[in-house]
N, C-alpha and C. Protein backbone atom coordinates (compact mmCIF):
# COMPACT_ATOMS: atom_id res chain seq x y z
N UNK A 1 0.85 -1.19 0.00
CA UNK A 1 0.00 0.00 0.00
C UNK A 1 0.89 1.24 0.00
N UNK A 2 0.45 2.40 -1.04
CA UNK A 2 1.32 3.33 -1.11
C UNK A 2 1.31 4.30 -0.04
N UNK A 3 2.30 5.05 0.46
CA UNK A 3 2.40 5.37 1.83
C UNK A 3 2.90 7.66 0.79
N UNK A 4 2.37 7.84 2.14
CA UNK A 4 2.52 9.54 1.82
C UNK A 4 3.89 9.51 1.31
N UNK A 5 4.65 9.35 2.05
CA UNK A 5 6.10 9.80 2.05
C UNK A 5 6.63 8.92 0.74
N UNK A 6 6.17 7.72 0.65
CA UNK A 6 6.84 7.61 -0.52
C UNK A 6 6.46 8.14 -1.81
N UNK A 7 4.89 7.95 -2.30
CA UNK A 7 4.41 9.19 -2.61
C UNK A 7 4.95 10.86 -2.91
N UNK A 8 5.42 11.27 -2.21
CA UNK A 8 6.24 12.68 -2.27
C UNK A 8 7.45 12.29 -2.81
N UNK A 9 8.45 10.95 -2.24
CA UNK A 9 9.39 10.87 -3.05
C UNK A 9 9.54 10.56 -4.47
N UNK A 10 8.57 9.80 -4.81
CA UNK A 10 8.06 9.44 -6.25
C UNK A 10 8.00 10.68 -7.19
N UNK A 11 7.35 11.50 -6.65
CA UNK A 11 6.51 12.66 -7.31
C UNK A 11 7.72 13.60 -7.27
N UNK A 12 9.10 13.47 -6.48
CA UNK A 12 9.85 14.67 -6.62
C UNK A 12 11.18 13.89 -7.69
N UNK A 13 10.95 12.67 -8.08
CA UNK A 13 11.54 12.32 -9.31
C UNK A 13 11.41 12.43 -11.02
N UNK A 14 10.13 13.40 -10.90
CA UNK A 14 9.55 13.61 -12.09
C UNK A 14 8.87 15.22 -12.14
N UNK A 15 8.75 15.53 -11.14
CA UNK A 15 8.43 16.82 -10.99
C UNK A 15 9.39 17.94 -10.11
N UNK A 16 8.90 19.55 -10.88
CA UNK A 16 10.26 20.81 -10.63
C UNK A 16 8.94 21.55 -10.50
N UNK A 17 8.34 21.55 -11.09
CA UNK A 17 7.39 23.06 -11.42
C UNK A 17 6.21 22.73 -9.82
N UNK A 18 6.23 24.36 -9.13
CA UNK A 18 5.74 24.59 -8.10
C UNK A 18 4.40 24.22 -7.92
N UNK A 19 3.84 25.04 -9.53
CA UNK A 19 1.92 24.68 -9.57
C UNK A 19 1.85 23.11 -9.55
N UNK A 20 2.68 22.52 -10.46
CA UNK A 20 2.00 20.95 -9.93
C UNK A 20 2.19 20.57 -8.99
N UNK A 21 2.98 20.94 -7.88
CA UNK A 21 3.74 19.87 -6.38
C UNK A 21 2.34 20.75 -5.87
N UNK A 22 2.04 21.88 -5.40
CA UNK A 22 0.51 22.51 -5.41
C UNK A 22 -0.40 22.06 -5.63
N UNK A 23 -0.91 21.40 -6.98
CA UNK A 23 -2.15 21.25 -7.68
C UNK A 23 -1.83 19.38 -6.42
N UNK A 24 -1.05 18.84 -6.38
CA UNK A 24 -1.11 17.66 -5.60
C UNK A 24 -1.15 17.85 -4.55
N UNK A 25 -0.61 18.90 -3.57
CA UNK A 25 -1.08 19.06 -2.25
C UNK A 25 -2.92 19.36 -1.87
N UNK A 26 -3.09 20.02 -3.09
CA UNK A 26 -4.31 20.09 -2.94
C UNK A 26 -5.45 19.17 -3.00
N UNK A 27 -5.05 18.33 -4.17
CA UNK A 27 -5.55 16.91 -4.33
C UNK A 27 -5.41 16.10 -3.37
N UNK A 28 -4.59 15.86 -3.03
CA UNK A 28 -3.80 15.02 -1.55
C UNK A 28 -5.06 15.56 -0.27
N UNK A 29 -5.17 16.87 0.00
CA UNK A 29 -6.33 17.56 0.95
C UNK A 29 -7.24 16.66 1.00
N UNK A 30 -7.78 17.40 -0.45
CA UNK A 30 -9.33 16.69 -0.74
C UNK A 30 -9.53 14.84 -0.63
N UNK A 31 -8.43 14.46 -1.10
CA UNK A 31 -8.55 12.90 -1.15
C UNK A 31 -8.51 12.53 0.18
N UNK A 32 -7.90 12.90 1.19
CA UNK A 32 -7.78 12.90 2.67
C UNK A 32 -9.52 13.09 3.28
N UNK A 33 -9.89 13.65 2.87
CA UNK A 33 -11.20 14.39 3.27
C UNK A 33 -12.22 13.30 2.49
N UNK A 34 -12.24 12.76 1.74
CA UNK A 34 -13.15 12.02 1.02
C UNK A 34 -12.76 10.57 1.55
N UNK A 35 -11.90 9.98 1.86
CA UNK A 35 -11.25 9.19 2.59
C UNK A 35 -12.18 9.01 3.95
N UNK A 36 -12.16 9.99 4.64
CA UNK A 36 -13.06 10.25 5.55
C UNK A 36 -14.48 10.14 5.75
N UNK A 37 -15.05 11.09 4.65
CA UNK A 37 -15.80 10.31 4.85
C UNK A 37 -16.83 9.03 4.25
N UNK A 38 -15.69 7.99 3.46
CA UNK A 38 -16.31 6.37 2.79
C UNK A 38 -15.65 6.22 4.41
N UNK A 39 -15.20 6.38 5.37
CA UNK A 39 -14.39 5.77 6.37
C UNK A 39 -13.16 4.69 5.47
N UNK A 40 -12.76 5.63 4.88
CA UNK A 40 -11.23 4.37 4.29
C UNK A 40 -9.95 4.85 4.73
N UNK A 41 -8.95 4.52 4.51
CA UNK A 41 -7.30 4.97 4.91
C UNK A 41 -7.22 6.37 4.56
N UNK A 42 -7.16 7.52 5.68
CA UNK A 42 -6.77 8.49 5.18
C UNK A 42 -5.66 8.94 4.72
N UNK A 43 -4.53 8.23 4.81
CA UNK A 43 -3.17 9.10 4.69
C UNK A 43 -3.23 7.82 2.80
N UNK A 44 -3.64 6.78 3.24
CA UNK A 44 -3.91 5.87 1.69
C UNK A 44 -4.05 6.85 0.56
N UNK A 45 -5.53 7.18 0.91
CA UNK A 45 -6.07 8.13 -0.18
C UNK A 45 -5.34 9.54 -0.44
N UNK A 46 -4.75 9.83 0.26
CA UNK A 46 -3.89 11.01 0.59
C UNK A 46 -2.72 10.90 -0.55
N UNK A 47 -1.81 10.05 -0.11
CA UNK A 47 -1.19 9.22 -1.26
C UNK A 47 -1.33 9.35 -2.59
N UNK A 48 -2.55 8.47 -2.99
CA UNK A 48 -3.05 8.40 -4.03
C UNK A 48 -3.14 9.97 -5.15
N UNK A 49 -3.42 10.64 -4.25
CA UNK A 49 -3.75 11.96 -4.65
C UNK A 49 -2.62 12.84 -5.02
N UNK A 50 -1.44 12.77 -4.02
CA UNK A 50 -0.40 13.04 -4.04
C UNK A 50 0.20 12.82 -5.59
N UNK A 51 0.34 11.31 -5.55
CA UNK A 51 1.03 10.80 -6.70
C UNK A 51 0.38 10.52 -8.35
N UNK A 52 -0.66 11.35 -8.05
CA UNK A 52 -1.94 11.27 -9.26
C UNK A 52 -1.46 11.76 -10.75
N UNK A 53 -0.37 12.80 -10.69
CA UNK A 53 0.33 13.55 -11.83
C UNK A 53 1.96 13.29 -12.47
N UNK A 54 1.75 11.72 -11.89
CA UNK A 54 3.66 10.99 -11.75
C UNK A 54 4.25 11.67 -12.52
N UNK A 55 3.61 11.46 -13.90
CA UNK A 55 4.24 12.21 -15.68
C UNK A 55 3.71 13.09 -16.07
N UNK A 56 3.40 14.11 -15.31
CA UNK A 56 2.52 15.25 -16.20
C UNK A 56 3.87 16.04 -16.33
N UNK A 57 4.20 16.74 -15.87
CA UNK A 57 5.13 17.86 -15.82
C UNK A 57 6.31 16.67 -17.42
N UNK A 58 6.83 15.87 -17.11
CA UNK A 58 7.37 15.68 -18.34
C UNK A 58 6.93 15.27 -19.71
N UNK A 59 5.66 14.79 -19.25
CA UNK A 59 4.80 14.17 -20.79
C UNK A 59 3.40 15.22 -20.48
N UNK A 60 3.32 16.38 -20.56
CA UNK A 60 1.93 17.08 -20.50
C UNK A 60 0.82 16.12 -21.69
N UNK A 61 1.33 16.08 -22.98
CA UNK A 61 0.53 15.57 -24.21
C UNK A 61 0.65 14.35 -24.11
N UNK A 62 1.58 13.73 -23.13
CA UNK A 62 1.22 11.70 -23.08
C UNK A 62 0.93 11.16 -21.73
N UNK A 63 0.04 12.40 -20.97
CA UNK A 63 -0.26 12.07 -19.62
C UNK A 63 -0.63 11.22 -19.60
N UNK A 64 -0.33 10.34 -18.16
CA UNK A 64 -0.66 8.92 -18.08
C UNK A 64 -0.68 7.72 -18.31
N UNK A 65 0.90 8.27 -20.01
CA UNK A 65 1.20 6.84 -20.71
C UNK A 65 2.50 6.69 -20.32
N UNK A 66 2.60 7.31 -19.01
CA UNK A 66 4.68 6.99 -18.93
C UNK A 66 4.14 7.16 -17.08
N UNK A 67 2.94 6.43 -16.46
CA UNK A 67 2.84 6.54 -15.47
C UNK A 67 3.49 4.89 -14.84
N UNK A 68 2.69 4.07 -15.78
CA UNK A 68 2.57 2.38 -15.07
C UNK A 68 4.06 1.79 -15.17
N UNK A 69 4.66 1.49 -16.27
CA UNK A 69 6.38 1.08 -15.91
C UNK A 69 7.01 1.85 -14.62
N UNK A 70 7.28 3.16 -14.54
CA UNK A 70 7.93 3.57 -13.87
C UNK A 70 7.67 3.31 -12.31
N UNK A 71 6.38 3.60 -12.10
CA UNK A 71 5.71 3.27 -10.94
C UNK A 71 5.92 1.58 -10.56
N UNK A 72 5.61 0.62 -11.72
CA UNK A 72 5.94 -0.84 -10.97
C UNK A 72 7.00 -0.92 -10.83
N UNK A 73 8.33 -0.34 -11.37
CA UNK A 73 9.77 -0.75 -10.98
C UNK A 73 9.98 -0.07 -9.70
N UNK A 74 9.20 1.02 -9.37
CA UNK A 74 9.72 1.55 -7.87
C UNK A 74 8.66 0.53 -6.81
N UNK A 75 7.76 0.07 -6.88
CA UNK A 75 7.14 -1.19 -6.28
C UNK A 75 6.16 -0.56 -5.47
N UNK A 76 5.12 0.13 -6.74
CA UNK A 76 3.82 0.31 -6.50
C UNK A 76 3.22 -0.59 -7.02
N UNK A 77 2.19 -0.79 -5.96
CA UNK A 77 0.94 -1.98 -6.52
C UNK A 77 -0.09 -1.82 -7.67
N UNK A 78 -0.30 -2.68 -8.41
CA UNK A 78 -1.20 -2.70 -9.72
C UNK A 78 -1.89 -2.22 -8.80
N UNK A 79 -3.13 -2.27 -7.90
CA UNK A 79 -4.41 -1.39 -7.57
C UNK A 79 -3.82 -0.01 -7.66
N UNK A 80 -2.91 0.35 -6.57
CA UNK A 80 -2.57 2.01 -6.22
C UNK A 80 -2.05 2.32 -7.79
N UNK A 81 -1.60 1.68 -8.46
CA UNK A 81 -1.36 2.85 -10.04
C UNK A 81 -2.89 2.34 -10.80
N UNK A 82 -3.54 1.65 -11.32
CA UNK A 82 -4.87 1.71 -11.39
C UNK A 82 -5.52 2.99 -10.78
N UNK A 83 -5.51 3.00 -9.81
CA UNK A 83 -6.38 4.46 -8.86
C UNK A 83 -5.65 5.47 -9.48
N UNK A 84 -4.79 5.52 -9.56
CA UNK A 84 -4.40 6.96 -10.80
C UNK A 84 -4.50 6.40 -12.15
N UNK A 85 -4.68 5.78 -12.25
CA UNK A 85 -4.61 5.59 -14.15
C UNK A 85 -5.77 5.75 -14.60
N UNK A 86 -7.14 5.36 -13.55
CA UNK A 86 -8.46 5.93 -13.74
C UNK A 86 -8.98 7.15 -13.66
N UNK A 87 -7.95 8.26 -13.13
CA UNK A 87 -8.75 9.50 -13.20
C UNK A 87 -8.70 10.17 -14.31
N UNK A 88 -7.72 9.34 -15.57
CA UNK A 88 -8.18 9.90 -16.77
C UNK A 88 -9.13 9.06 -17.68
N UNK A 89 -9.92 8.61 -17.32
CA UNK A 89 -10.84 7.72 -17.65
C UNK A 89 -11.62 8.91 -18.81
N UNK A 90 -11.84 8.06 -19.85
CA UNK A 90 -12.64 9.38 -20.83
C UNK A 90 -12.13 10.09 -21.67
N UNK A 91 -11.16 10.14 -21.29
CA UNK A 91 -9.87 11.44 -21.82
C UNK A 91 -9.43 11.06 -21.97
N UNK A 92 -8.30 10.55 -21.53
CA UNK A 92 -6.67 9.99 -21.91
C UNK A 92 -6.64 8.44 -21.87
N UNK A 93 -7.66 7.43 -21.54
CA UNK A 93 -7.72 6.21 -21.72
C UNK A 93 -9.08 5.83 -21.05
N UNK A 94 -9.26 4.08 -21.04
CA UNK A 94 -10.21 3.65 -20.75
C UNK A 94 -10.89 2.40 -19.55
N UNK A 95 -9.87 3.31 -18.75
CA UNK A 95 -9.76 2.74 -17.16
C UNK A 95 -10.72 3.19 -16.74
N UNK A 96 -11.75 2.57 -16.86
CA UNK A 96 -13.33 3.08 -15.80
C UNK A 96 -12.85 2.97 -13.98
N UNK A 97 -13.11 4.35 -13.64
CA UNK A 97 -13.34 4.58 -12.29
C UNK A 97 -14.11 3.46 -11.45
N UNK A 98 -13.98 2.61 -10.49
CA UNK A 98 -14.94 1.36 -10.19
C UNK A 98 -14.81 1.81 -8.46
N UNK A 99 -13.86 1.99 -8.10
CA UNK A 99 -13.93 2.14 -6.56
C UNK A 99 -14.40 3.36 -6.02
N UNK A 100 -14.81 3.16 -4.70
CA UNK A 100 -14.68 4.77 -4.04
C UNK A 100 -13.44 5.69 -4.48
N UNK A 101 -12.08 5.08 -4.33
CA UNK A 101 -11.12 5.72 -4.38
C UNK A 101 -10.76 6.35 -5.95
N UNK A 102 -11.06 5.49 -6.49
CA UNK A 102 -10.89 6.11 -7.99
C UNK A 102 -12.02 7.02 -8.52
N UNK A 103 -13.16 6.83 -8.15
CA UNK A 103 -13.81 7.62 -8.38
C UNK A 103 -14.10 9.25 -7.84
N UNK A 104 -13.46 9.05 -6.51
CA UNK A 104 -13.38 9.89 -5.77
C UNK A 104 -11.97 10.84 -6.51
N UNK A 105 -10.90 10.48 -6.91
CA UNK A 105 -10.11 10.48 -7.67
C UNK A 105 -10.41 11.50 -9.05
N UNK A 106 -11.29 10.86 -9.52
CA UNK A 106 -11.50 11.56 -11.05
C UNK A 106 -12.67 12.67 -10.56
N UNK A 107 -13.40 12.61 -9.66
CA UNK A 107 -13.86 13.96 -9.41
C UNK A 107 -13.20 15.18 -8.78
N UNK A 108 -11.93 14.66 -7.82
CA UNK A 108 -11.62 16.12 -7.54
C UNK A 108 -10.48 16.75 -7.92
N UNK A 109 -9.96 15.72 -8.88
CA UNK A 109 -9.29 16.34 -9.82
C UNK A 109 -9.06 17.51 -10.10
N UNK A 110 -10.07 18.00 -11.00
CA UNK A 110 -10.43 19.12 -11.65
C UNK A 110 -10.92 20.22 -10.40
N UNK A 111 -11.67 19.35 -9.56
CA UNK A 111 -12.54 20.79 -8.36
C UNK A 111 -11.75 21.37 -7.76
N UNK A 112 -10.87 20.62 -7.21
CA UNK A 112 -9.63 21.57 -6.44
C UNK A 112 -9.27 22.13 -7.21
N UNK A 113 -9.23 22.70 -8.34
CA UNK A 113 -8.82 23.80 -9.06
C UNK A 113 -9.31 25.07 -8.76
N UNK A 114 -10.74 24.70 -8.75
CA UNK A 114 -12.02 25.80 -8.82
C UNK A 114 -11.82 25.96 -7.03
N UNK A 115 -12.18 25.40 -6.38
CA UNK A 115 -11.86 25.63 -5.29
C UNK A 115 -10.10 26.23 -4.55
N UNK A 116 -9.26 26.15 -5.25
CA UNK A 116 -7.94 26.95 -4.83
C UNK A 116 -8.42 28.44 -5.61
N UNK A 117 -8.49 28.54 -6.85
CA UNK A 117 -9.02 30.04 -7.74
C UNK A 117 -9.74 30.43 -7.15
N UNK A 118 -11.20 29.71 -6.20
CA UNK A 118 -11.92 31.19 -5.67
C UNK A 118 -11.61 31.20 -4.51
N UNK A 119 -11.19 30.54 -3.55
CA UNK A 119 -9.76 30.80 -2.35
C UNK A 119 -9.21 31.90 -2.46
N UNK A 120 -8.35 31.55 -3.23
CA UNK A 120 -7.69 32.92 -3.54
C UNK A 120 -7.87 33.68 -3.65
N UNK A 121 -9.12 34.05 -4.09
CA UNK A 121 -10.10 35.88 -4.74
C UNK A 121 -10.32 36.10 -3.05
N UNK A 122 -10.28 35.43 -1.69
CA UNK A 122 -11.14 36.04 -0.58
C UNK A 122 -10.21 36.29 0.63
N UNK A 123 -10.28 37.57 1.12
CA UNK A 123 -9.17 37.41 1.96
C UNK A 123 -8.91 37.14 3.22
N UNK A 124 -9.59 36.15 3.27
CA UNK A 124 -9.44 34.92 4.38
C UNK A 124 -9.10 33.89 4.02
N UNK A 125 -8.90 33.80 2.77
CA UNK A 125 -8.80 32.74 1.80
C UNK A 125 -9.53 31.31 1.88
N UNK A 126 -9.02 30.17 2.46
CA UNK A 126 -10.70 29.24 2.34
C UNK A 126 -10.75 29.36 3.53
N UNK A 127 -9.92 29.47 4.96
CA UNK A 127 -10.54 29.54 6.25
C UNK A 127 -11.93 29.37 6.48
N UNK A 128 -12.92 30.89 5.95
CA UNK A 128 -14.32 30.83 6.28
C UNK A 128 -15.07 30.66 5.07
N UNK A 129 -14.49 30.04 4.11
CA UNK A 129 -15.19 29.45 2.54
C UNK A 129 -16.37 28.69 2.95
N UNK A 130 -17.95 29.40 2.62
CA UNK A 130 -18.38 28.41 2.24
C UNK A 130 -19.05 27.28 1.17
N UNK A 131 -19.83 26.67 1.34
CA UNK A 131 -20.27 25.57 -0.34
C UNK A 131 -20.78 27.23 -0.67
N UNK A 132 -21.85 28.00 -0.01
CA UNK A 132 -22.73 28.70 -0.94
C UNK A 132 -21.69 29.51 -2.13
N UNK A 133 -20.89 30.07 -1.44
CA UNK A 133 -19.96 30.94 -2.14
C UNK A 133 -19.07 30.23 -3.19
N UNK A 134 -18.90 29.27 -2.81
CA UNK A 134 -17.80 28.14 -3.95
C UNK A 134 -19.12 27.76 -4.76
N UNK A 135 -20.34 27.69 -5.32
CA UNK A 135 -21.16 27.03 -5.82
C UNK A 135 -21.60 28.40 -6.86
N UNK A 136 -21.48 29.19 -6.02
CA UNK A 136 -21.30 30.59 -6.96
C UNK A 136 -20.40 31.07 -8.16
N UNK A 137 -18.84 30.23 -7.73
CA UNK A 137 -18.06 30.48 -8.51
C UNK A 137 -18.03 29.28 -9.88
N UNK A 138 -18.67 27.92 -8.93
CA UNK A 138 -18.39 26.70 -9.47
C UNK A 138 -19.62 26.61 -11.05
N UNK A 139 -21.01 27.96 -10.21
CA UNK A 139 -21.53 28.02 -11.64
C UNK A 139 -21.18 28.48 -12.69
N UNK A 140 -20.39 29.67 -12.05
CA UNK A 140 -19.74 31.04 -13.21
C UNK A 140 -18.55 30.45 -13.82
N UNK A 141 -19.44 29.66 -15.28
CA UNK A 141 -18.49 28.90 -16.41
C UNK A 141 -16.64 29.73 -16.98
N UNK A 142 -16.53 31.36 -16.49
CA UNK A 142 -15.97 32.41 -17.10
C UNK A 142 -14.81 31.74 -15.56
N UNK A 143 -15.42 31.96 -14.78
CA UNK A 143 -14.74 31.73 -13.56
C UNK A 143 -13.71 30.22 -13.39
N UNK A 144 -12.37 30.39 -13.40
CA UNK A 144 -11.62 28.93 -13.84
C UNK A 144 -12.17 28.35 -14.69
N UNK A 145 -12.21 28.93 -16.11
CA UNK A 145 -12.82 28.60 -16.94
C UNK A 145 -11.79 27.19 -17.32
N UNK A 146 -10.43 27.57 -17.49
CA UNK A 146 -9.89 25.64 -17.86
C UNK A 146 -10.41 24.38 -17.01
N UNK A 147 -10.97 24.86 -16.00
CA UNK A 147 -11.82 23.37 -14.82
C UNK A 147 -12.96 22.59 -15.74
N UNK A 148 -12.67 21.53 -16.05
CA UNK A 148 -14.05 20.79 -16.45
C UNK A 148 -15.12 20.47 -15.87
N UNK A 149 -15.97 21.40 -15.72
CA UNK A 149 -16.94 21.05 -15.03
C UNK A 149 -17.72 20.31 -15.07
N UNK A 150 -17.79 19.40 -16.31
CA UNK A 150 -18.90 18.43 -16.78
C UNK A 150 -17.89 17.27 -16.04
N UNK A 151 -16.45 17.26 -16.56
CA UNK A 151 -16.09 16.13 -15.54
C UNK A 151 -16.04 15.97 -14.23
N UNK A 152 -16.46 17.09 -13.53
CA UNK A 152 -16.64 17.35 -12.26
C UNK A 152 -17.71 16.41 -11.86
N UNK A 153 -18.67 16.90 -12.76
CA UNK A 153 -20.54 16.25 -12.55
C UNK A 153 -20.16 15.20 -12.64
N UNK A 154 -19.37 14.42 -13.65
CA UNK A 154 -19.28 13.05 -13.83
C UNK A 154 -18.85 12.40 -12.62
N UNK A 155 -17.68 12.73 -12.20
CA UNK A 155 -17.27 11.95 -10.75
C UNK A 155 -17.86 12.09 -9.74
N UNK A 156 -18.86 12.52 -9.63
CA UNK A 156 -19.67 13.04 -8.49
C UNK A 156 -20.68 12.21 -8.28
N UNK A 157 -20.99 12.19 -9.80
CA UNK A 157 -22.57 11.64 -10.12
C UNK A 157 -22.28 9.81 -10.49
N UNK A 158 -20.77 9.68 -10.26
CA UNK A 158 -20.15 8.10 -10.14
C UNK A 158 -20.48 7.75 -8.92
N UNK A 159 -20.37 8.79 -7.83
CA UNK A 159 -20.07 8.85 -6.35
C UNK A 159 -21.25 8.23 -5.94
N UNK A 160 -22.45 8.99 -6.37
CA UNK A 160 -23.79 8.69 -6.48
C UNK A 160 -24.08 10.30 -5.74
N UNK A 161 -23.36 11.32 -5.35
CA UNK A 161 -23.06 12.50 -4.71
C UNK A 161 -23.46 13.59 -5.53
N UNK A 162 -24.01 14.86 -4.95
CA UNK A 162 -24.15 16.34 -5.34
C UNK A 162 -22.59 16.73 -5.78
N UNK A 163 -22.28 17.99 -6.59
CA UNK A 163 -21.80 18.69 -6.49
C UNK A 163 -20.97 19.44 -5.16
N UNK A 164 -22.46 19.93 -4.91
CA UNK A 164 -22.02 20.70 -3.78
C UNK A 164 -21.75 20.06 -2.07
N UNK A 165 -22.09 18.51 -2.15
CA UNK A 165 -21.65 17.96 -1.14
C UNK A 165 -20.28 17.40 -1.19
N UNK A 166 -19.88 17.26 -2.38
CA UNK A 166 -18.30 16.93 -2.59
C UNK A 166 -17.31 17.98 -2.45
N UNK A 167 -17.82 18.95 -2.98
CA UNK A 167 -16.71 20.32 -2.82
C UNK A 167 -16.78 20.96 -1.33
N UNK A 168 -17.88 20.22 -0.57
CA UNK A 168 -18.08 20.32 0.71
C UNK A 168 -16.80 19.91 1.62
N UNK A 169 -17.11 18.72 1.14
CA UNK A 169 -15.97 17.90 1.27
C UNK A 169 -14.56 18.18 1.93
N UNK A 170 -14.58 18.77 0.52
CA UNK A 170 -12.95 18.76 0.05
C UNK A 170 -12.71 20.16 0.53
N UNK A 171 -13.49 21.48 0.44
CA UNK A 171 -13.02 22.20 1.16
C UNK A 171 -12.79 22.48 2.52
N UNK A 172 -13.82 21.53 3.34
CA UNK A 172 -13.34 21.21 4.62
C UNK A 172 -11.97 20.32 5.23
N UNK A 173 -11.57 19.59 4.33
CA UNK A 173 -10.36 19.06 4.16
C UNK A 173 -9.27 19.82 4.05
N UNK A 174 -9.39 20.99 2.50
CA UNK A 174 -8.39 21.51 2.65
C UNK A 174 -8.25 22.91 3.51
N UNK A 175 -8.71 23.32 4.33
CA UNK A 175 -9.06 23.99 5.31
C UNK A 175 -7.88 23.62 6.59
N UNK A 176 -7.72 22.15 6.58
CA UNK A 176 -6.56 21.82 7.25
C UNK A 176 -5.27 22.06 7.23
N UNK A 177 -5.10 22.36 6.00
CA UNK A 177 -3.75 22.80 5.08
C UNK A 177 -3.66 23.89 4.44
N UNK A 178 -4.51 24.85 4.88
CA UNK A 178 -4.79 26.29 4.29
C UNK A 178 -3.52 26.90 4.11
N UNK A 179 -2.40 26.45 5.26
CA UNK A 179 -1.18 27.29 5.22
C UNK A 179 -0.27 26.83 4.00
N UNK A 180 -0.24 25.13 3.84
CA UNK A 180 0.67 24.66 3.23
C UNK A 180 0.01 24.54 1.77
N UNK A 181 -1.30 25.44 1.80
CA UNK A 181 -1.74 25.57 0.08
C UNK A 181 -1.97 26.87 -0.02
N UNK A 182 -1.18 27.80 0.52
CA UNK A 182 -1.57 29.26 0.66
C UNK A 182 -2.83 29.92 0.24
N UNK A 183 -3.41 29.48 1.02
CA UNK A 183 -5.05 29.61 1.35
C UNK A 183 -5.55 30.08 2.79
N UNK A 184 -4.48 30.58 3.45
CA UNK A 184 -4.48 30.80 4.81
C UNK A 184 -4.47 32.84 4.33
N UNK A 185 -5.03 33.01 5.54
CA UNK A 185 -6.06 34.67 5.97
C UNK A 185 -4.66 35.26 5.37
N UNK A 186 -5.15 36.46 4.22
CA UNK A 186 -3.46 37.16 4.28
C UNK A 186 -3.26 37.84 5.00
């Protein structure tokens, strides 16, 4: 089972650029928080989340096809690279999402995006964020307009979950880490 720390070490063999070690802390949050509540391994799912972008930063245009070798020679398990190989389900291949974790996976993907962007616009930053105000931004298509929001709906609506109870979620999660996703009061 993949463990945080190794996770971070993985992820600092393939990645330099700040926004992605970011865009995974944030993911890492939310997956922690969704973890919580299926009641499954939190620091597991944490993990998972962490190490979700192995090859992006070097293969942006072959995401996810230079994830599985590299990962089994460092002696990750076929499930834990599966759980990332499904959150491009749709897009970049045809690993259907089947678990909590993967599914949970391919939805917050994209939300923690929308949720760090309107963070940022408030200056408390997510401290006192709530769904109403993130559901505001999450409608306004102009607003993080690169976030897919239809794939948002999709992982949600895998979950069998709202929208706005997932970003619930996850912003209560990352609320924990406000400092270490500079999302903390300026």
């Amino acid at each position: 089972m993949l463990t945080l720390e190794k996770a971070k070490e993985l992820l600092d063999t393939t990645t330099t650029e700040e926004h992605l070690f970011l865009h995974a802390k944030n993911v890492m949050a939310a997956m922690g928080g969704l973890a919580v509540h299926f009641g499954e391994d939190k620091e597991y799912w944490m993990a998972i989340g962490y190490l979700h972008d192995y090859d992006y930063e070097k293969y942006p245009e072959e995401h996810l096809k230079h994830t599985e070798e590299p990962l089994k020679a460092a002696g990750v398990s076929d499930e834990d690279i599966r759980a990332i190989l499904a959150h491009g389900y749709g897009d970049l291949n045809d690993i259907e999402p089947v678990s909590n974790l993967e599914k949970s996976l391919f939805a917050v993907d994209e939300l923690t995006g929308i949720i760090q962007a309107a963070a940022r616009m408030r200056p408390a930053g997510i401290t006192d964020m709530e769904i109403s105000s993130f559901m505001k931004k999450f409608k306004d298509k102009k607003f993080a307009a690169k976030c897919d929001r239809e794939l948002i709906k999709r992982g949600c609506e895998m979950l069998g979950m709202e929208v706005k109870d997932v970003a619930s979620i996850c912003i209560e999660a990352m609320k924990e880490y406000a400092d270490e996703l500079g999302l903390g009061a300026k």
